[in-house]
Protein backbone atom coordinates (compact mmCIF):
# COMPACT_ATOMS: atom_id res chain seq x y z
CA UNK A 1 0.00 0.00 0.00
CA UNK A 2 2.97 2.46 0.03
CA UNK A 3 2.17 5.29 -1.73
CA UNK A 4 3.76 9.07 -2.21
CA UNK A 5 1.43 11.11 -0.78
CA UNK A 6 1.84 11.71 2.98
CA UNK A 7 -1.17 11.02 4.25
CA UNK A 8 -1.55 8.08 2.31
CA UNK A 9 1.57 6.72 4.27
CA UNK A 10 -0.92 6.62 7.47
CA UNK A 11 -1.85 3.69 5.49
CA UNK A 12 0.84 2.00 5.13
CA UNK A 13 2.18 -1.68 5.68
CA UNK A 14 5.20 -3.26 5.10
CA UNK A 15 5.64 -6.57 4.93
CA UNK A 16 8.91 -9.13 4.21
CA UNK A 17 10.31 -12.37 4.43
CA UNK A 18 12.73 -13.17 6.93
CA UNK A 19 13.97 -16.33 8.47
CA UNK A 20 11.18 -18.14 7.40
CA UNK A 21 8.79 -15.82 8.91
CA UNK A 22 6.37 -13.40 7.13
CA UNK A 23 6.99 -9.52 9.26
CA UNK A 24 4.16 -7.02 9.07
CA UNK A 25 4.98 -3.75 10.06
CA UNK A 26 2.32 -0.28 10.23
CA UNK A 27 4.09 2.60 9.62
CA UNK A 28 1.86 4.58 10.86
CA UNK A 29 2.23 3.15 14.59
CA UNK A 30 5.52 1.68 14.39
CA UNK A 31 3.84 -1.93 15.70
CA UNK A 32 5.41 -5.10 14.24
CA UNK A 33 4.26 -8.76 14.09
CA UNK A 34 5.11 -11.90 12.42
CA UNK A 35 3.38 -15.13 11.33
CA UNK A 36 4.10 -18.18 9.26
CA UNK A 37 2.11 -17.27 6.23
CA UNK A 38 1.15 -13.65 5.16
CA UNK A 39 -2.60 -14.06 6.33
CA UNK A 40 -0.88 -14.76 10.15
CA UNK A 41 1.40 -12.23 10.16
CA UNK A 42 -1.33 -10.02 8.65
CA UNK A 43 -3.92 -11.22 11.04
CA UNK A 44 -1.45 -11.21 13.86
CA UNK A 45 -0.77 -7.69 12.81
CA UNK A 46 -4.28 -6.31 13.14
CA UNK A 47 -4.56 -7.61 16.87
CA UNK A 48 -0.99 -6.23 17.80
CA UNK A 49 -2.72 -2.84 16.27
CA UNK A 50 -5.84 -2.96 17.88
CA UNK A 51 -3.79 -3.66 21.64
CA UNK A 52 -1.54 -1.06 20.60
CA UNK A 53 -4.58 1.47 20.35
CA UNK A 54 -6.81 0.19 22.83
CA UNK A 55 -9.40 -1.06 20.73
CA UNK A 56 -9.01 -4.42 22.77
CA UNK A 57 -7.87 -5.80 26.26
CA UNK A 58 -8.66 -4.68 29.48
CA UNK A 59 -7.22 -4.70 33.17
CA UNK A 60 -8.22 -7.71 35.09
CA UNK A 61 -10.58 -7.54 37.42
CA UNK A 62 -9.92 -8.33 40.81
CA UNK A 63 -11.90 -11.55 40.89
CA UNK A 64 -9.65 -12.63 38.13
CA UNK A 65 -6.30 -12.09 39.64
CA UNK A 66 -7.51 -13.99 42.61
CA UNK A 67 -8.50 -17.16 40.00
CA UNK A 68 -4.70 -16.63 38.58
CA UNK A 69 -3.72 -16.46 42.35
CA UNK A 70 -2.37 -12.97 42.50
CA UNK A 71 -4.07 -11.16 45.62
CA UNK A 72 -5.19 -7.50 43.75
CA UNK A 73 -3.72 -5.89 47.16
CA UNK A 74 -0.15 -6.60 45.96
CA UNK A 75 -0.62 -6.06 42.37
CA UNK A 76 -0.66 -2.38 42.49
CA UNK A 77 2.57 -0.12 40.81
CA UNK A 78 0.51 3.43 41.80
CA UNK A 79 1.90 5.85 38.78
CA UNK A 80 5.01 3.53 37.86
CA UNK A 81 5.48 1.14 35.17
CA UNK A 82 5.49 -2.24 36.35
CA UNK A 83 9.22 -3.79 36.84
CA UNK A 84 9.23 -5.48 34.09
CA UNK A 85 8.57 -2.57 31.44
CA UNK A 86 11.57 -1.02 29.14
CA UNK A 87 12.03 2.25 28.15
């Protein structure tokens, strides 16, 4: 879809071959998957984008930390990324 108008580039997805995996790159947000065919790493592109913007996933409730064992009272970081995040 590349294309030489700039707003057009909003648009845009690149995708390659590498190591026997298909990439899929938007420009637009910079978010990059991968799959085995170009369908996956299409596919698997569109649900990296829609985390990416919000459109999907949620924080867990309560009740479901306590059914993956976590007790909500210790899974708090107040304004801080959690540990585990890289700038």
């Amino acid at each position: 879809m590349a294309s030489s108008t700039p707003d057009a580039r909003d648009d845009e997805i690149r995708l390659w071959r590498e190591d026997g995996w298909w990439i899929a790159k938007d420009v637009a947000t910079g978010v990059t998957s991968q799959g085995s065919s170009r369908a996956a790493a299409l596919s698997n592109l569109d649900e990296a984008v829609a985390l990416h913007e919000g459109e999907i996933g949620c924080e867990p409730t309560d009740e479901e930390l306590r059914e993956a064992g976590i007790d909500p009272a210790d899974n708090t970081t107040g304004d801080e990324e959690p540990p585990d995040v890289l700038k």
